[in-house]
Protein backbone atom coordinates (compact mmCIF):
# COMPACT_ATOMS: atom_id res chain seq x y z
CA UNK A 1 54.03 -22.97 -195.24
CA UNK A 2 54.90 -21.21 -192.08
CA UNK A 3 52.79 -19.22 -189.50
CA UNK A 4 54.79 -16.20 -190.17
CA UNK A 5 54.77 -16.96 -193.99
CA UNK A 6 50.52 -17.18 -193.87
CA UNK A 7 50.48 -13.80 -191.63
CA UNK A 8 53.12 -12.00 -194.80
CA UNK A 9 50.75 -13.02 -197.64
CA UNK A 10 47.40 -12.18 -195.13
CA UNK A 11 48.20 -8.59 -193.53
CA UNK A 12 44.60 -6.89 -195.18
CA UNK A 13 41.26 -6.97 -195.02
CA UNK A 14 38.12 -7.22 -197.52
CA UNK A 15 35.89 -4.16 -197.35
CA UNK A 16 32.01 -4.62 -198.58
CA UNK A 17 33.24 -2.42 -200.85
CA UNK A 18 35.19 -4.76 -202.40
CA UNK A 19 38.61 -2.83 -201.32
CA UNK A 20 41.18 -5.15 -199.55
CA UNK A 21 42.93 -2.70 -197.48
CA UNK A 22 46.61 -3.48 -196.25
CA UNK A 23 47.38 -3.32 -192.23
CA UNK A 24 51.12 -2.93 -193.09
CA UNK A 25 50.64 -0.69 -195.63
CA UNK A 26 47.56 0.82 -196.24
CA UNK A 27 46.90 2.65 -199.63
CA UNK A 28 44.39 6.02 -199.26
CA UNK A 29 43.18 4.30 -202.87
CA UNK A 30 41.57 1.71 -200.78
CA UNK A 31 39.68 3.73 -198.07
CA UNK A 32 35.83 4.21 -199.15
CA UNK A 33 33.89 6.58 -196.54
CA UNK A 34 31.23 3.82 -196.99
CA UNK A 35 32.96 0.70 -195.61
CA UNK A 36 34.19 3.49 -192.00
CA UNK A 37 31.08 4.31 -191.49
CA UNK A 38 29.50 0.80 -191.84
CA UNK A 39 32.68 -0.99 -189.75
CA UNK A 40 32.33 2.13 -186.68
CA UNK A 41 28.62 1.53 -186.16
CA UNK A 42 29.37 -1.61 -185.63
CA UNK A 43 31.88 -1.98 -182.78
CA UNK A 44 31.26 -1.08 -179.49
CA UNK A 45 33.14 1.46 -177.03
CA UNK A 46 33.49 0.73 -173.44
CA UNK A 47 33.70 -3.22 -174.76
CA UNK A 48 29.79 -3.28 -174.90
CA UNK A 49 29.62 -2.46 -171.04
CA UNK A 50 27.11 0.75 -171.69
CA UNK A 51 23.38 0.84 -170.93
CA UNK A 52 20.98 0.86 -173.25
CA UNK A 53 19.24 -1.25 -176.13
CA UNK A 54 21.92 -1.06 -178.34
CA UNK A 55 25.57 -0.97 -178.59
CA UNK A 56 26.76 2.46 -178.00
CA UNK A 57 29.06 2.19 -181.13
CA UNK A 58 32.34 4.26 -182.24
CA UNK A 59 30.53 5.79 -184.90
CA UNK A 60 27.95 7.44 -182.44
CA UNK A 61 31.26 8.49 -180.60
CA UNK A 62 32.76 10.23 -182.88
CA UNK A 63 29.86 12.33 -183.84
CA UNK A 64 29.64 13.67 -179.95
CA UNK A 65 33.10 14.09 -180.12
CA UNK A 66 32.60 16.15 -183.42
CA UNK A 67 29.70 17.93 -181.20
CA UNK A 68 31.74 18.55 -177.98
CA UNK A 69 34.14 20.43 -180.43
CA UNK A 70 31.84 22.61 -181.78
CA UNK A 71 30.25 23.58 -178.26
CA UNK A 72 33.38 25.11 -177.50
CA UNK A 73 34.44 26.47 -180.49
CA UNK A 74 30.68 26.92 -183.03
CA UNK A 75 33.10 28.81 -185.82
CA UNK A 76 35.74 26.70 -185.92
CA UNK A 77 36.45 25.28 -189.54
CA UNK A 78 34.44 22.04 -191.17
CA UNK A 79 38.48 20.53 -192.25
CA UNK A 80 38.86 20.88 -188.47
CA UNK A 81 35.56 19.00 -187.77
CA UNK A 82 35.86 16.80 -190.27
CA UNK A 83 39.55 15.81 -188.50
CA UNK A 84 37.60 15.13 -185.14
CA UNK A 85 34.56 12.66 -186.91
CA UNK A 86 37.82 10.82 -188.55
CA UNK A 87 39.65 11.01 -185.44
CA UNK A 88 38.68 6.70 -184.30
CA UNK A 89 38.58 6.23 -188.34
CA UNK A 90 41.36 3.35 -188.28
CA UNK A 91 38.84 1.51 -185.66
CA UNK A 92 36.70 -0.10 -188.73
CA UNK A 93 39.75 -2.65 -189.26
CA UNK A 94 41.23 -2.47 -185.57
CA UNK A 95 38.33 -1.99 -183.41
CA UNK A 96 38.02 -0.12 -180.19
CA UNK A 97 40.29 -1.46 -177.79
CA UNK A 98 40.12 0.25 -174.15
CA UNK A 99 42.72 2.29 -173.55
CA UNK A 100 44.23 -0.20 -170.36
CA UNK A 101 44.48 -2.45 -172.90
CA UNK A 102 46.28 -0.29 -175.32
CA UNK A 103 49.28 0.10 -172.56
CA UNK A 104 49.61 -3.38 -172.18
CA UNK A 105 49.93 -4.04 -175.94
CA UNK A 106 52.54 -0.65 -176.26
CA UNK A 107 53.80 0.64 -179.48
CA UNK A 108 52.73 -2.25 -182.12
CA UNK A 109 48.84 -1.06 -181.89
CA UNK A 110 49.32 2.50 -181.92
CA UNK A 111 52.18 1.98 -184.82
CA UNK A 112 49.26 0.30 -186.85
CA UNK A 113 46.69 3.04 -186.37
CA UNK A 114 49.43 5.44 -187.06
CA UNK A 115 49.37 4.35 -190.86
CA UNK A 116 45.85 3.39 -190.83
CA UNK A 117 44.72 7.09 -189.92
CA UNK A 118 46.96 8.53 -192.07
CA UNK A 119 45.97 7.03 -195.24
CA UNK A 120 42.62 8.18 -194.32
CA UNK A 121 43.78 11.51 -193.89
CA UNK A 122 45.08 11.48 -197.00
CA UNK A 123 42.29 9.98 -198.88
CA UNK A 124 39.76 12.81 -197.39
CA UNK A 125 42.50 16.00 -198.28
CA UNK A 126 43.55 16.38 -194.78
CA UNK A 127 47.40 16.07 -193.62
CA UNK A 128 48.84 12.96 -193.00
CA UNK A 129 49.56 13.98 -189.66
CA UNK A 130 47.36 16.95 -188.05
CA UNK A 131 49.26 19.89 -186.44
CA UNK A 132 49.78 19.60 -182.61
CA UNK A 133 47.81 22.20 -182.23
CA UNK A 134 44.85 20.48 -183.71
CA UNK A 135 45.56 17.53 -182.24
CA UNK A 136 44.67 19.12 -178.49
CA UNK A 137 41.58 20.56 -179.48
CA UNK A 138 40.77 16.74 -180.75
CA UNK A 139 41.76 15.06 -177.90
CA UNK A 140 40.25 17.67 -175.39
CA UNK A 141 36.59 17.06 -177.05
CA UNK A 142 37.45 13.11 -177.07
CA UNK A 143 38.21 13.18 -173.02
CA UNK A 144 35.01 15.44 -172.84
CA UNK A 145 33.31 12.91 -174.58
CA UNK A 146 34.71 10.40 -172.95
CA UNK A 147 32.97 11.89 -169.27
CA UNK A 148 29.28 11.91 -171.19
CA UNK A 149 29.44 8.27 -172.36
CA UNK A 150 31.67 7.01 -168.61
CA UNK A 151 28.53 8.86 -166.14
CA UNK A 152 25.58 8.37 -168.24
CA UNK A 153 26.21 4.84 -170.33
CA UNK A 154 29.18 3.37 -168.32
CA UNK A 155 28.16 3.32 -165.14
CA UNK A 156 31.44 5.87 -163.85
CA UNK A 157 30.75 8.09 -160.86
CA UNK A 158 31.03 11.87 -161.54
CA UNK A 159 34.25 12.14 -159.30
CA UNK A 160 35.40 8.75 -161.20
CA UNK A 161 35.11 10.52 -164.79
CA UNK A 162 36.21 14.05 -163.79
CA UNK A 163 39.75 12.58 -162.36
CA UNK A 164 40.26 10.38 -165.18
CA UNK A 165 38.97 12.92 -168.24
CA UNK A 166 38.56 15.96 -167.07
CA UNK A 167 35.51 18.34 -166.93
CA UNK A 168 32.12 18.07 -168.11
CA UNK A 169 31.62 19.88 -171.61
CA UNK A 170 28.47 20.95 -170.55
CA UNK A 171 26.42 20.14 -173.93
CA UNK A 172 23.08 21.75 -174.19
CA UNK A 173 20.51 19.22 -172.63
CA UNK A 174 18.44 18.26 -176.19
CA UNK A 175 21.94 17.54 -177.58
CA UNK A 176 23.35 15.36 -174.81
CA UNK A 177 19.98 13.37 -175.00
CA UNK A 178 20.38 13.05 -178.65
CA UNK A 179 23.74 11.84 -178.46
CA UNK A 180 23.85 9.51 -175.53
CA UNK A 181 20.92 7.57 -176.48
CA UNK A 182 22.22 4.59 -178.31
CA UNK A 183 21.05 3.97 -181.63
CA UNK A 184 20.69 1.23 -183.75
CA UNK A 185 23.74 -0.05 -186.44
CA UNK A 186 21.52 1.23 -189.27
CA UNK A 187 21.22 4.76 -187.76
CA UNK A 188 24.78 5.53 -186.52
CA UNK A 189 25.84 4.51 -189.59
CA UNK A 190 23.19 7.15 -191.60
CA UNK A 191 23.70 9.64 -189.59
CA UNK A 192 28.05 9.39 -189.65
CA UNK A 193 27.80 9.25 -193.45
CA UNK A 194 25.44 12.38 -193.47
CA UNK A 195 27.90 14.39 -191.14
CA UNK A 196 30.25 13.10 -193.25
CA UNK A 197 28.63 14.68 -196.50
CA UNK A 198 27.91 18.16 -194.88
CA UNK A 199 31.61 18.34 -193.68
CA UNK A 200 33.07 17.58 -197.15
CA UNK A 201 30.38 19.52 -198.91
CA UNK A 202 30.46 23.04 -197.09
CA UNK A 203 33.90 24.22 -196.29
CA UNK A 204 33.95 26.58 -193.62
CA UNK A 205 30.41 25.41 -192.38
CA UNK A 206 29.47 25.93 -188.68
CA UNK A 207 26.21 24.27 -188.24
């Protein structure tokens, strides 16, 4: 047997759950909420170069990302929300890799996450592919987040973050604590799955 032949017969991944979920393509039947959240509280953003006792992990991300989004828009609807937590979703098979490296590799990594992200789209009842306009407001809250985690966890200069994100969202103090304190695995992991719940379980909610 061939390289190439292994790789054809060996393109997924076995969940906890049990799913084996295919990188080429990947079924929504085979996405379980349970195996995201457990996968994103366990990699790292910034490769693991952020203060603090623990990792500061993707699942931790996406909930301030979730947060920044709601600062600047508290009505805005839960499907919306919901869109933003799931935004890094494909990173429980892919992991985080930083963006520098992500324009060396080009077009085969962000082809992958493509299908990845929209099978869980689908899986959860949103599009397969979000509106444009939905897509801004997404990626605006992600740079914003991106600034919190680069000048308090990653060691980035204020003048550093603001040229290469933009502007400080300006989170309310208790919330920016909250948020940028790494937590453990075990906690991320709770506390994406119970965001997770409340999202699904109150449409329209703005708390």
């Amino acid at each position: 047997m061939t390289v190439n032949q292994s790789l054809k017969e060996r393109v997924w991944q076995r969940m906890l759950s049990g799913r084996r979920l295919d990188l080429l393509a990947p079924s929504p039947l085979d996405v379980e909420i349970a195996d995201i959240a457990h996968g994103l509280a366990r990699v790292a953003r910034w490769n693991g170069q952020t203060s603090g006792t623990h990792i500061f992990s993707v699942a931790q991300h996406t909930l301030l990302v979730e947060a920044v989004m709601r600062q600047k828009n508290p009505r805005i609807d839960a499907r919306l929300r919901l869109a933003a937590l799931l935004h890094d979703a494909p990173e429980y098979v892919v992991g985080d890799m930083i963006s520098p490296f992500k324009a060396v590799i080009g077009e085969s990594y962000k082809s992958v996450e493509k299908r990845l992200l929209g099978a869980i789209h689908i899986r959860f009842g949103l599009p397969a592919v979000l509106d444009e306009s939905i897509e801004r407001q997404i990626k605006a809250a992600d740079r914003g987040a991106a600034y919190l985690e680069a000048t308090c966890l990653a060691g980035f200069t204020k003048a550093e973050a603001k040229r290469l994100f933009g502007n400080d969202p300006a989170l309310p103090a208790s919330v920016q604590d909250d948020y940028l304190t790494p937590w453990s695995a075990g906690k991320a992991e709770k506390r994406f799955l119970a965001r997770f719940e409340s999202l699904c379980g109150k449409p329209g909610a703005t708390s």
